[in-house]
Protein backbone atom coordinates (compact mmCIF):
# COMPACT_ATOMS: atom_id res chain seq x y z
CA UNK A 1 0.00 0.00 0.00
CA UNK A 2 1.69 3.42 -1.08
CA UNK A 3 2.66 5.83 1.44
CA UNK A 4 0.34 8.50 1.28
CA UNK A 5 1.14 10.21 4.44
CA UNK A 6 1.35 14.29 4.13
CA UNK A 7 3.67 16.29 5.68
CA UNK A 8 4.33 19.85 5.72
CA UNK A 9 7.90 21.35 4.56
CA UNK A 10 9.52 21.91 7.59
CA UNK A 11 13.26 23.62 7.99
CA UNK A 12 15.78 20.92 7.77
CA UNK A 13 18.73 21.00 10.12
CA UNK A 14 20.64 20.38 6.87
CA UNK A 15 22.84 23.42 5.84
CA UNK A 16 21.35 25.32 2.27
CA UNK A 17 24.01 24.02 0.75
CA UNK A 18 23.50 20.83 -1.77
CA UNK A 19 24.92 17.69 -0.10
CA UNK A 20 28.01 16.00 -2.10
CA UNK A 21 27.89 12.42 -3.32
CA UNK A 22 30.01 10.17 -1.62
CA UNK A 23 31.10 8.60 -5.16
CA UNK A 24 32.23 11.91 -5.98
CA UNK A 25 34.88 12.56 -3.29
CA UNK A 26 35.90 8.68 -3.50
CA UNK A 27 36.74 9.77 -7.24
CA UNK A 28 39.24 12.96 -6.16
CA UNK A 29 42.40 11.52 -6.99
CA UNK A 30 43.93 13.94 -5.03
CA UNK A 31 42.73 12.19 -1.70
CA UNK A 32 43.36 8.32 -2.10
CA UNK A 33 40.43 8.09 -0.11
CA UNK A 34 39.10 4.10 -0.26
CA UNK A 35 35.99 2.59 0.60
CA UNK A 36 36.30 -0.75 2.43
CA UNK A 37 33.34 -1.75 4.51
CA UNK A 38 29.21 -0.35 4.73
CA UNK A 39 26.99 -1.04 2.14
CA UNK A 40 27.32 -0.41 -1.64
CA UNK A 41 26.47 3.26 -2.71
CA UNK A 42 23.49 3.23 -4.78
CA UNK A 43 24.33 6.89 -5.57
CA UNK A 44 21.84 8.13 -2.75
CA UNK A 45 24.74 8.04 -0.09
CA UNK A 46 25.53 11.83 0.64
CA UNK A 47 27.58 14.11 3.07
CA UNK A 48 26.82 17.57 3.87
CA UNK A 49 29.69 18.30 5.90
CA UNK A 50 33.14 17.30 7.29
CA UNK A 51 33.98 16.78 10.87
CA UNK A 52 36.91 16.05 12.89
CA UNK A 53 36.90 14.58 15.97
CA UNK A 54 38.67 11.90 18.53
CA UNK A 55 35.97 11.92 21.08
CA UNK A 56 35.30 8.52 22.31
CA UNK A 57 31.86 9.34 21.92
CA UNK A 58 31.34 11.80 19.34
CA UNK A 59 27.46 11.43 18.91
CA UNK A 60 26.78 14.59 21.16
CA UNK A 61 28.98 16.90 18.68
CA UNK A 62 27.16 15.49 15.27
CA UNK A 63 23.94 16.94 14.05
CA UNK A 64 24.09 14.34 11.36
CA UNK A 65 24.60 14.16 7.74
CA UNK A 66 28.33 13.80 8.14
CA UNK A 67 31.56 12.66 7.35
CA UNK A 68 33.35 11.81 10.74
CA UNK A 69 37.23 12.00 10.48
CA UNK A 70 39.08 9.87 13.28
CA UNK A 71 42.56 8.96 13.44
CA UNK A 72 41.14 6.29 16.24
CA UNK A 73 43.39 7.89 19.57
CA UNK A 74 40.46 6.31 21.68
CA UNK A 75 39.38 3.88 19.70
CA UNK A 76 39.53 -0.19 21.12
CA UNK A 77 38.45 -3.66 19.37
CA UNK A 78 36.33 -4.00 22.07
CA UNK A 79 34.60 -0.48 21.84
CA UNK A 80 34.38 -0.40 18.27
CA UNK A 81 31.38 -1.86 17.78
CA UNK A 82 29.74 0.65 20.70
CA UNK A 83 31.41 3.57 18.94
CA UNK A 84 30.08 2.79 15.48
CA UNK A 85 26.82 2.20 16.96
CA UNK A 86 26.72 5.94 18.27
CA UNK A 87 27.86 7.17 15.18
CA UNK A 88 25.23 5.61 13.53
CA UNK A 89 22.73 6.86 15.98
CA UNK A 90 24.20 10.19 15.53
CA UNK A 91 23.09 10.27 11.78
CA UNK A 92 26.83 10.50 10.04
CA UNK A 93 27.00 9.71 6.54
CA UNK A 94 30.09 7.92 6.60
CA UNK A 95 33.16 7.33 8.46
CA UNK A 96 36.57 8.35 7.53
CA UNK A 97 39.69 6.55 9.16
CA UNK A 98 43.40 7.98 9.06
CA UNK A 99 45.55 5.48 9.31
CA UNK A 100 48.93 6.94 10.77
CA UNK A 101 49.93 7.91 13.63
CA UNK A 102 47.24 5.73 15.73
CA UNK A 103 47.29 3.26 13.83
CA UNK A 104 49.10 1.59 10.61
CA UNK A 105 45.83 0.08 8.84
CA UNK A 106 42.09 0.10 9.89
CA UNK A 107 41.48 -2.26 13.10
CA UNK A 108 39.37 -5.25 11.29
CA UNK A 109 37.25 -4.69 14.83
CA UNK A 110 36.09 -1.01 12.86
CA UNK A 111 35.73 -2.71 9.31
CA UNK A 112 32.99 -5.47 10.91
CA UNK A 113 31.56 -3.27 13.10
CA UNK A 114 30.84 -0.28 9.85
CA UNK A 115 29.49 -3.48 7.76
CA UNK A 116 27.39 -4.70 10.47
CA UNK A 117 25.80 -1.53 11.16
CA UNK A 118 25.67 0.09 7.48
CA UNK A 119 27.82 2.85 7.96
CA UNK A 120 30.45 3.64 4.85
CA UNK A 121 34.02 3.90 5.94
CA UNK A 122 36.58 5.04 3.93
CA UNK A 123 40.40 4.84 4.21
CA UNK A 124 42.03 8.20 4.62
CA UNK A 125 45.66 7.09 3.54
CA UNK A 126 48.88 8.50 5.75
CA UNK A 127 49.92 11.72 2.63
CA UNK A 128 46.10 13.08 3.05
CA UNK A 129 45.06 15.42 6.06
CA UNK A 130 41.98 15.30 7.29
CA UNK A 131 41.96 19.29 6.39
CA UNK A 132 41.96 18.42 2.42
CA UNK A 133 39.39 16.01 2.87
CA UNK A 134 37.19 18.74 4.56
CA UNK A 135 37.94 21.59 2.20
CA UNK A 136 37.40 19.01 -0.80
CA UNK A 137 34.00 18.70 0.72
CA UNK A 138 33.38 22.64 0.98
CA UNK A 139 34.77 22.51 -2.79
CA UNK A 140 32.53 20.27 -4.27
CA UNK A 141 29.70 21.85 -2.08
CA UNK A 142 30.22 25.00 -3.89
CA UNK A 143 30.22 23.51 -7.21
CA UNK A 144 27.37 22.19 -6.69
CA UNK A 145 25.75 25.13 -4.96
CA UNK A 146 26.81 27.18 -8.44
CA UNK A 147 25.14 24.24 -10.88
CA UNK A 148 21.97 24.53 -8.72
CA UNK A 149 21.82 28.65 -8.77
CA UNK A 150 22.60 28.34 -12.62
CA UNK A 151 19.64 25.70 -12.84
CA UNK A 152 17.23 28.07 -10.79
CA UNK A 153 18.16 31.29 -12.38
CA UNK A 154 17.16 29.46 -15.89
CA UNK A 155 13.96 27.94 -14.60
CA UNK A 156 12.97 30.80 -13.10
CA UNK A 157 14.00 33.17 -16.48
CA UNK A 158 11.77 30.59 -18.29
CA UNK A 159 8.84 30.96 -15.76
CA UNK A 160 8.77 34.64 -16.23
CA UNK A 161 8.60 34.24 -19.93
CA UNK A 162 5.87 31.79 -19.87
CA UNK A 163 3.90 34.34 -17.92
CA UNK A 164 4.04 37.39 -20.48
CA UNK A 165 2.18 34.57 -23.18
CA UNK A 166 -0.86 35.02 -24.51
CA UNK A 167 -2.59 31.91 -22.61
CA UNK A 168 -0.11 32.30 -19.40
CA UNK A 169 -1.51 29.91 -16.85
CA UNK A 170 -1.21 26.79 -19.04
CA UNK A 171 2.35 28.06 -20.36
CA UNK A 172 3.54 28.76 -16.45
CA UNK A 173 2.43 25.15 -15.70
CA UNK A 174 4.16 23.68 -18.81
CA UNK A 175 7.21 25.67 -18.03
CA UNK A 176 7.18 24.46 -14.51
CA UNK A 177 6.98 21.09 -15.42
CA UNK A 178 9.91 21.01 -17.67
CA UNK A 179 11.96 22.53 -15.32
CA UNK A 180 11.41 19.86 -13.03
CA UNK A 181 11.40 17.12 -15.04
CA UNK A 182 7.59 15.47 -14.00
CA UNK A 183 4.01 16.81 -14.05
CA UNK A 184 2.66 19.76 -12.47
CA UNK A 185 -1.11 20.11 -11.92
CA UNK A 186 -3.63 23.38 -11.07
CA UNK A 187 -6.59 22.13 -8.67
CA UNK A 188 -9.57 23.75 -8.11
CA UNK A 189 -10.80 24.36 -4.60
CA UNK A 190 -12.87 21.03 -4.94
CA UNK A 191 -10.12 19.20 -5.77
CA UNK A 192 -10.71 18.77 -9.07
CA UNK A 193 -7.68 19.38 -12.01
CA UNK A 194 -8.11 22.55 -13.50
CA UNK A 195 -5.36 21.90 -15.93
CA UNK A 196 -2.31 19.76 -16.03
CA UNK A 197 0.65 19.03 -18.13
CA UNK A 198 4.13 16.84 -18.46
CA UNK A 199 4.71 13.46 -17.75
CA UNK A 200 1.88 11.39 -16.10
CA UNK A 201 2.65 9.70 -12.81
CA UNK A 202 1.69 6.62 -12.24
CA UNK A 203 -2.50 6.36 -10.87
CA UNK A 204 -1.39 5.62 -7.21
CA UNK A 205 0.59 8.83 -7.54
CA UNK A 206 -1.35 10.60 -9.31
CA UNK A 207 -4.39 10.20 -6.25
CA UNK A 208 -1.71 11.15 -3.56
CA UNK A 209 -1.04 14.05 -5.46
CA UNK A 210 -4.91 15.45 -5.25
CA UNK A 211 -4.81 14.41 -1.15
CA UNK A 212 -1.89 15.83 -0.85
CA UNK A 213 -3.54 19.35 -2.92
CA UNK A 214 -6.45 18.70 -0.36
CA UNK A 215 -4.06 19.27 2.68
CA UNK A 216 -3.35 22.39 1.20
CA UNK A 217 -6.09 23.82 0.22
CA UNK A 218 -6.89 26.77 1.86
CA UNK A 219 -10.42 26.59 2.34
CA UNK A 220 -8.84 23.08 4.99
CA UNK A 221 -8.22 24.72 8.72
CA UNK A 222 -5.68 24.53 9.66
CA UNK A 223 -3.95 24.01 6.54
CA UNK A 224 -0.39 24.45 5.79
CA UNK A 225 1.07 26.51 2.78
CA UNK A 226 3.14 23.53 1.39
CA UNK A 227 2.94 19.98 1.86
CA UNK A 228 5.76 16.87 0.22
CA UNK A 229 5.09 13.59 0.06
CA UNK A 230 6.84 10.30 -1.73
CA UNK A 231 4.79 7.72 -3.07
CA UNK A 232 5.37 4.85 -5.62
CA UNK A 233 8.80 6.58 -6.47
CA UNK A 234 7.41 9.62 -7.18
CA UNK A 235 8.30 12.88 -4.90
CA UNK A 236 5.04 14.78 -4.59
CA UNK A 237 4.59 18.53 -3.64
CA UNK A 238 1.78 21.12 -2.93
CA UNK A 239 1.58 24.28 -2.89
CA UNK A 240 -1.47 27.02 -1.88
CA UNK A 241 -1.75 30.07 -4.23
CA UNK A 242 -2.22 33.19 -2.56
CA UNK A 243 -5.04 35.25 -4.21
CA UNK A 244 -7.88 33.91 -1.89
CA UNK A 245 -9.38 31.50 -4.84
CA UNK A 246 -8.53 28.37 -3.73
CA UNK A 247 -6.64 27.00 -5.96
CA UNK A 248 -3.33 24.20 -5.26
CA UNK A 249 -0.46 23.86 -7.73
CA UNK A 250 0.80 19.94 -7.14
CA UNK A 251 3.74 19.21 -8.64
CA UNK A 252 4.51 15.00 -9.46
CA UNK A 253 8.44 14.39 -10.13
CA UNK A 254 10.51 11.43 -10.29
CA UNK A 255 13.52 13.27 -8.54
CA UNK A 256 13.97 15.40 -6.02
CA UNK A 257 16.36 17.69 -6.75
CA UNK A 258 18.06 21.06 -4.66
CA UNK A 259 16.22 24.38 -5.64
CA UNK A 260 12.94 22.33 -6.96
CA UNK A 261 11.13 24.16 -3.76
CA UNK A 262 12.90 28.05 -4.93
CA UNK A 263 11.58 27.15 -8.53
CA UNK A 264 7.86 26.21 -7.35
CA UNK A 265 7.83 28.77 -5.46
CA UNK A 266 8.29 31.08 -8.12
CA UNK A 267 5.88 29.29 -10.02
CA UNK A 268 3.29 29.98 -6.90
CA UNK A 269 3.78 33.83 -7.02
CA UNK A 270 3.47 34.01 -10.80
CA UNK A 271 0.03 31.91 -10.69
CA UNK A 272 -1.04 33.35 -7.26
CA UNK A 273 -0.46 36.79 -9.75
CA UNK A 274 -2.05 35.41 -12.94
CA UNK A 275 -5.09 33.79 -10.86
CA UNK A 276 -6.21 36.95 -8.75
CA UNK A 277 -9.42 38.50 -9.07
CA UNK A 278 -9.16 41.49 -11.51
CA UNK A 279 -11.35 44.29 -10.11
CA UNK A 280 -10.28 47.03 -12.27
CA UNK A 281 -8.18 48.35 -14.78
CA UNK A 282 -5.85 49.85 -12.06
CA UNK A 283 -5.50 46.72 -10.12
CA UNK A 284 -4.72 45.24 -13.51
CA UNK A 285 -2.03 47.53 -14.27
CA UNK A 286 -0.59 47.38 -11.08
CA UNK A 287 -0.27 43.39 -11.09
CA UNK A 288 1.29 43.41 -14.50
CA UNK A 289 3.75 45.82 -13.02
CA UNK A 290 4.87 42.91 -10.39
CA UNK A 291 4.98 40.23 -13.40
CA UNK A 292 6.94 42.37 -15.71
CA UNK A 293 9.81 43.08 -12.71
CA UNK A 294 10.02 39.03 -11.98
CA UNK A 295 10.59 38.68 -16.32
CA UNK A 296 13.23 41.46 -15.55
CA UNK A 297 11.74 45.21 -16.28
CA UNK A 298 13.59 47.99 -14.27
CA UNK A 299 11.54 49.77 -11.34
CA UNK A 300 11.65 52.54 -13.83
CA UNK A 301 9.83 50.25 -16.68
CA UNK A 302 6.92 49.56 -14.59
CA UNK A 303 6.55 52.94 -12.80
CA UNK A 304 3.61 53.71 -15.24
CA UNK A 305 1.25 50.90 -14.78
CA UNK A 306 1.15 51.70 -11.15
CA UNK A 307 -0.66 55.21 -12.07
CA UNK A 308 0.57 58.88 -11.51
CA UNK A 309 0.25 58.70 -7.73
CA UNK A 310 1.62 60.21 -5.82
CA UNK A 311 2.43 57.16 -3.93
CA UNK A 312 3.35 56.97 -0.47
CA UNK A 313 5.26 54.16 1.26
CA UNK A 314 4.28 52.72 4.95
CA UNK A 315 6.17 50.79 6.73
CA UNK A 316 4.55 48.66 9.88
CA UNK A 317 4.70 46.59 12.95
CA UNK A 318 2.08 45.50 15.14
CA UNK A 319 0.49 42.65 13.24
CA UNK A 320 0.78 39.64 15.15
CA UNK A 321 -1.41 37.08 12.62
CA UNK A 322 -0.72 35.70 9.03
CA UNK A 323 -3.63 38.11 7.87
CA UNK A 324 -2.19 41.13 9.19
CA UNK A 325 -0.08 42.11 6.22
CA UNK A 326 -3.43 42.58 3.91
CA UNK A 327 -5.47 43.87 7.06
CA UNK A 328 -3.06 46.68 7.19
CA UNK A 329 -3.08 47.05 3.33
CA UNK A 330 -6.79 46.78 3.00
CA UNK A 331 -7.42 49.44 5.89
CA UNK A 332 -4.77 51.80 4.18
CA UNK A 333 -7.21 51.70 0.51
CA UNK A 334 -4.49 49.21 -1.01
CA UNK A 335 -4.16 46.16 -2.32
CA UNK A 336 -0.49 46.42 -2.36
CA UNK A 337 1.28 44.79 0.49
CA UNK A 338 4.58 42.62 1.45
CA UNK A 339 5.78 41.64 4.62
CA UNK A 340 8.90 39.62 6.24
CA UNK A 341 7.77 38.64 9.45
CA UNK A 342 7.91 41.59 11.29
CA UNK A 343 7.30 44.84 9.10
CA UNK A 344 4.86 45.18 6.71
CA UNK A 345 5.17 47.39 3.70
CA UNK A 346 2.06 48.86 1.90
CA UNK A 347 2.31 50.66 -0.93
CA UNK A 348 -0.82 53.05 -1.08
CA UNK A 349 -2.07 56.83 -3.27
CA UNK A 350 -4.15 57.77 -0.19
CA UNK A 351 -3.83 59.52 3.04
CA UNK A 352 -2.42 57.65 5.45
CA UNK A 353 -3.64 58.08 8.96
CA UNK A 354 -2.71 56.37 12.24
CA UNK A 355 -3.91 52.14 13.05
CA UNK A 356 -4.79 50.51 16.57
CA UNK A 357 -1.93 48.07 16.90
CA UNK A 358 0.38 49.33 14.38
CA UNK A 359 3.47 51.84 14.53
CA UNK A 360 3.65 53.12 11.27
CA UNK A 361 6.55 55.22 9.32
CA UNK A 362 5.13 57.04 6.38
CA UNK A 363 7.45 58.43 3.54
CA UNK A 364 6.44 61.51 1.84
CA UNK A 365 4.08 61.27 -1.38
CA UNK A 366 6.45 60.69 -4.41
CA UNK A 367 6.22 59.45 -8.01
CA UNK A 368 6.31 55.68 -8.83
CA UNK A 369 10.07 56.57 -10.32
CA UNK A 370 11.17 57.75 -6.63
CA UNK A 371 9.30 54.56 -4.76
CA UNK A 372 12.74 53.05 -3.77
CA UNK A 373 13.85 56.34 -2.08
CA UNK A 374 10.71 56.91 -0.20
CA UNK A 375 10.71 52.89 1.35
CA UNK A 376 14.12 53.82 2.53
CA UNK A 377 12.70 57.61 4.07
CA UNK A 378 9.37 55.32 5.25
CA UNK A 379 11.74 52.67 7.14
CA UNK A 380 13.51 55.45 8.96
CA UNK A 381 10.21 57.48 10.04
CA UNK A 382 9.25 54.14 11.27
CA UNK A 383 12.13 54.07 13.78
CA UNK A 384 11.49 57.45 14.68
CA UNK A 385 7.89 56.29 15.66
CA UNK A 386 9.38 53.53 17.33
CA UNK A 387 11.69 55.45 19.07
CA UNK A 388 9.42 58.07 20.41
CA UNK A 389 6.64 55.75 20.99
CA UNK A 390 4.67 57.54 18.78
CA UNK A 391 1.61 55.52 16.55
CA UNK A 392 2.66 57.28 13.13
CA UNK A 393 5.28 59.62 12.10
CA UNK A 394 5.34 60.89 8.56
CA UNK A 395 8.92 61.61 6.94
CA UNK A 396 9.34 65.29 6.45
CA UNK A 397 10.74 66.40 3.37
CA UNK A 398 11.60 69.55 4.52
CA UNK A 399 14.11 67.99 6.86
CA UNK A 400 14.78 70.40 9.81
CA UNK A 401 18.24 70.24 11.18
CA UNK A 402 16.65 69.36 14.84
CA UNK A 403 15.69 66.14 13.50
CA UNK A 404 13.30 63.57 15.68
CA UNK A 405 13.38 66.89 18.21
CA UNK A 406 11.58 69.05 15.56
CA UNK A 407 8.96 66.78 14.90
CA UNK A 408 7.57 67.21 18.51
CA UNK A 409 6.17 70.64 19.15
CA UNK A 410 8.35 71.92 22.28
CA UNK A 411 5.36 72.61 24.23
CA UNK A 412 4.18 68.32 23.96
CA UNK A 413 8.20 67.69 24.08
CA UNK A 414 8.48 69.28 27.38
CA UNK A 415 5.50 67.53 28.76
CA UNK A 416 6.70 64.21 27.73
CA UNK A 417 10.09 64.42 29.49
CA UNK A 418 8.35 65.58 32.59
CA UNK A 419 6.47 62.26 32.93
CA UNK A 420 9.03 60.20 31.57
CA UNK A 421 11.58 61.49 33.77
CA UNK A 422 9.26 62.26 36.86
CA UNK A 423 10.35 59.14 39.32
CA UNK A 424 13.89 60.38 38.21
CA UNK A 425 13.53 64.02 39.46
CA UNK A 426 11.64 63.17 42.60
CA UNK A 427 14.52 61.01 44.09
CA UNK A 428 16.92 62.67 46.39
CA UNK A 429 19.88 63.52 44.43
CA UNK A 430 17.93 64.04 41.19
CA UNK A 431 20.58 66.43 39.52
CA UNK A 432 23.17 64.55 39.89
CA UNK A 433 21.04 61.17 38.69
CA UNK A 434 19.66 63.22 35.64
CA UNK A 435 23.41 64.89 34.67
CA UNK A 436 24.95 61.23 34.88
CA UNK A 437 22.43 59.67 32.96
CA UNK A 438 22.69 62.55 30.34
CA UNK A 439 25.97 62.20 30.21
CA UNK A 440 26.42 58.42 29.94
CA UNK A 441 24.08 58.34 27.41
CA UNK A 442 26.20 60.86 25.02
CA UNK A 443 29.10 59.39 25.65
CA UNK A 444 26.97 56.01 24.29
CA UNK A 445 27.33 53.96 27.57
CA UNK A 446 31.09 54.16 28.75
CA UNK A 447 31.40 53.82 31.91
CA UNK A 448 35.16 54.91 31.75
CA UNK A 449 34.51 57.99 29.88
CA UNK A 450 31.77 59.10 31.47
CA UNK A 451 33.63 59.12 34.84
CA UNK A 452 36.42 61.17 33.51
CA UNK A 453 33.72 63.91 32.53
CA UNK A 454 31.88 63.73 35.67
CA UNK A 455 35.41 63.74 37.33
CA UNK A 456 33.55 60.73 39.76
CA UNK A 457 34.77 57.22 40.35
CA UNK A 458 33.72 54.43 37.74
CA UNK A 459 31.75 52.97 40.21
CA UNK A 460 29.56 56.09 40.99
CA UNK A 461 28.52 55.75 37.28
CA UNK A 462 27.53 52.67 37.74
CA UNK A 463 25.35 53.09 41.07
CA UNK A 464 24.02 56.04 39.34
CA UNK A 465 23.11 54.43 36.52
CA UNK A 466 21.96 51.14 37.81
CA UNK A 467 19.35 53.59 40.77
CA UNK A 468 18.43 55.33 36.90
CA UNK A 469 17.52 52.67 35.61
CA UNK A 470 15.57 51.33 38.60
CA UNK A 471 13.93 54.30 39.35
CA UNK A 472 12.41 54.89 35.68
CA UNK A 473 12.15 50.80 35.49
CA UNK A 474 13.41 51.01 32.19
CA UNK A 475 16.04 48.80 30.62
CA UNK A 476 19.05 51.21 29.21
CA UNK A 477 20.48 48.40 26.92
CA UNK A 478 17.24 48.94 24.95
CA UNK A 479 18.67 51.38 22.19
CA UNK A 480 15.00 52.61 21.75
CA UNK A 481 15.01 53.32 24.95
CA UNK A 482 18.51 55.51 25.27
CA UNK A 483 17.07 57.81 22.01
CA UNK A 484 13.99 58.13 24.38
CA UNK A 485 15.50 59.12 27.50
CA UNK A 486 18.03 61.65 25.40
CA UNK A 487 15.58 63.42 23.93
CA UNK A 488 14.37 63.78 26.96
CA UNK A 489 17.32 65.12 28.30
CA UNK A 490 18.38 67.38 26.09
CA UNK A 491 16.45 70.01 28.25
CA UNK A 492 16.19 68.09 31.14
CA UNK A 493 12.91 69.55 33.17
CA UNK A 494 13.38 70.29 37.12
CA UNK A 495 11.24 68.92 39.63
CA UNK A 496 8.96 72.05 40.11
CA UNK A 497 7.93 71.99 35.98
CA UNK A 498 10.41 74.34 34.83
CA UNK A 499 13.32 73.46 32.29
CA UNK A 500 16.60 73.42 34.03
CA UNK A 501 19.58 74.16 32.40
């Protein structure tokens, strides 16, 4: 009965770096390296790194996957079969044995015990260190990592081409399935194939393809974004398209290969593009603008399909749920949103006022040509708002040489520092608290230098600082935190209300 079991992509603990096959450091001349005991390779046995190490029980220092070097210092007859055990347990790919100084040939003990438990060993002969063996491995890593980027970067410039035909969906699909060498399928919501093309897996894969789609599918809850499966021989993936339709691209492939995931997943955004609703001739335009950059257009290309604007740039943090991204964009009159994690980026030609939740930096309205520019000016005015604690604050073009200061009117400014700085200026010995403080923070947290201006003891600093930091129960290692307080300080207000100086 085929294995049908789903699971989602998780991160592997696996570098992102193709693995090397064993054949192919066995075949560096330049090593000697010889394999005498584990099983045959059936060109599926790989490393993905080198390791040294003459623990007599490495297993806590390998996170699997690789090639453990040993010249055997604590290695016995008797233990071998223990130590091979553990290494096996460990998850190493193979076992590599330097014979010289330890010993002069591999202990038979070793060679029975890597047979008996299926581990590879190879021979590292006396003329090769254990150093070339590693940074052969690193080598042919790199090669390989170059053959894959060269394979994705032509997928991927074939994708984008298929897109800008006249019947794109079909020709993205096509595209995709040549590039991975199997069949790649469009389902409906229902499940059922809304087109498919390439090579046709056999019918128990082809049915664990459409559960595995079902996993998927968006309209399932929970549901993951991408699901992989292997059944009959055939590697199996899903995928959900954004675009609130529906719709699951499965892809069917006889191989798995490194990058397959990057090139679906440019697939995905090209038919989560070519799939969306179109509400309008704007919303048209604009999405053409995103396929034409992926096929390679310049910023300045595109810059007319997204209208005359002007355009403003906000930047955003706050949203703590998958939706949060296009809640923000949709609040904001914009259908134009991206987001890494933590900061959300909406691209919007309306006015953008202040969200519950959110801190928001907002550039100044600009042409499509100066976008770029005003993300960098919107990131910025976001750390401001950060900074100051403040819900929205707008980049101002004008740029007054006060900076954050100016964009506080003195009146609020002064206000602020009195409550921030209140359980400060009540304490007994306020002035000399507040003047330390100040001081420490412009001399960015030396304790060393701050005593020589204060003409005080290091240690006063300290038990200033540290009864500072208590009294305004604030933690001064927060950056955000230091702008705050030396803003504040800048005109430090006295207890009675009125600025000090």
């Amino acid at each position: 009965m085929p294995d049908t079991t789903a699971t989602p992509s998780t991160a592997s603990s696996s570098p992102p770096t193709p693995p090397v096959p064993l054949a192919d450091l066995l075949a560096d001349r330049t090593l000697g390296l010889r394999r005498i005991a584990g099983p045959p390779d059936d060109g599926s046995q790989v490393v993905h790194w080198a390791h040294t190490s003459e623990m007599a029980d490495p297993y806590p220092y390998l996170l699997g996957g690789e090639l453990l070097l040993t010249a055997g210092v604590q290695l016995t007859d008797a233990y071998a079969d223990a130590y091979v055990a553990r290494v096996v347990e460990a998850g190493a790919a193979a076992l590599g044995f330097g014979v010289t100084p330890v010993y002069d040939t591999v202990p038979p003990a070793l060679i029975d015990a890597c047979d008996r438990h299926g581990l590879p060993l190879l021979e590292v002969p006396p003329p090769t260190r254990f150093t070339a063996v590693a940074r052969a491995v690193w080598r042919l890593m790199a090669e390989a990592r170059h053959r894959e980027l060269r394979r994705v970067t032509r997928a991927q410039q074939g994708l984008a081409a298929a897109a800008a035909r006249q019947d794109p969906v079909p020709a993205v699909l096509h595209q995709l399935a040549v590039g991975l060498g199997g069949r790649a399928v469009l389902f409906a919501p229902d499940g059922a194939e809304l087109h498919s093309t390439g090579r046709t897996p056999t019918p128990g894969a082809r049915t664990a393809l459409a559960r595995l789609a079902r996993v998927v599918n968006p309209a399932s809850t929970p549901s993951p974004s991408s699901a992989t499966d292997t059944t009959q021989g055939a590697h199996l993936a899903a995928y959900a398209l954004g675009g609130g339709q529906g719709l699951v691209l499965g892809v069917a492939a006889e191989r798995r290969e490194p990058g397959d995931h990057t090139v679906a997943g440019v697939a995905v955004v090209l038919l989560s593009l070519l799939t969306a609703p179109h509400q309008g001739a704007a919303e048209a335009g604009r999405s053409a603008a995103l396929v034409r950059l992926l096929l390679g257009a310049t910023p300045a290309e595109v810059a007319p399909l997204l209208g005359p604007g002007p355009w403003r740039v906000v930047q955003g943090r706050g949203g703590a749920t998958p939706f949060a991204a296009g809640a923000l964009a949709a609040a904001l009159g914009s259908a134009l949103a991206d987001t890494d994690g933590t900061t959300v980026r909406v691209l919007t030609d309306r006015e953008v006022t202040a969200r519950p939740g959110w801190t928001l930096g907002v550039s100044d309205p600009v042409p499509p040509q100066e976008l770029a520019a005003a993300d960098t000016r919107a990131l910025r005015a976001l750390g401001r708002a950060e900074a100051t604690g403040t819900p929205l604050v707008r980049h101002d073009p004008a740029g007054p040489a006060a900076g954050l200061a100016a964009l506080i009117p003195p009146e609020e400014a002064a206000s602020h520092a009195r409550t921030l700085l209140a359980p400060l200026l009540a304490a007994p010995g306020a002035p000399a608290l507040t003047e330390t403080l100040r001081a420490w923070l412009s001399l960015h947290g030396s304790w060393d230098r701050t005593a020589v201006a204060l003409t005080v003891h290091r240690n006063t600093v300290r038990h200033r600082i540290t009864r500072c930091a208590a009294l305004l129960d604030r933690d001064l290692d927060d950056p955000d935190v230091r702008m705050e307080l030396w803003f504040a300080l800048r005109e430090p207000p006295a207890a009675d209300g009125a600025p000090s100086r």
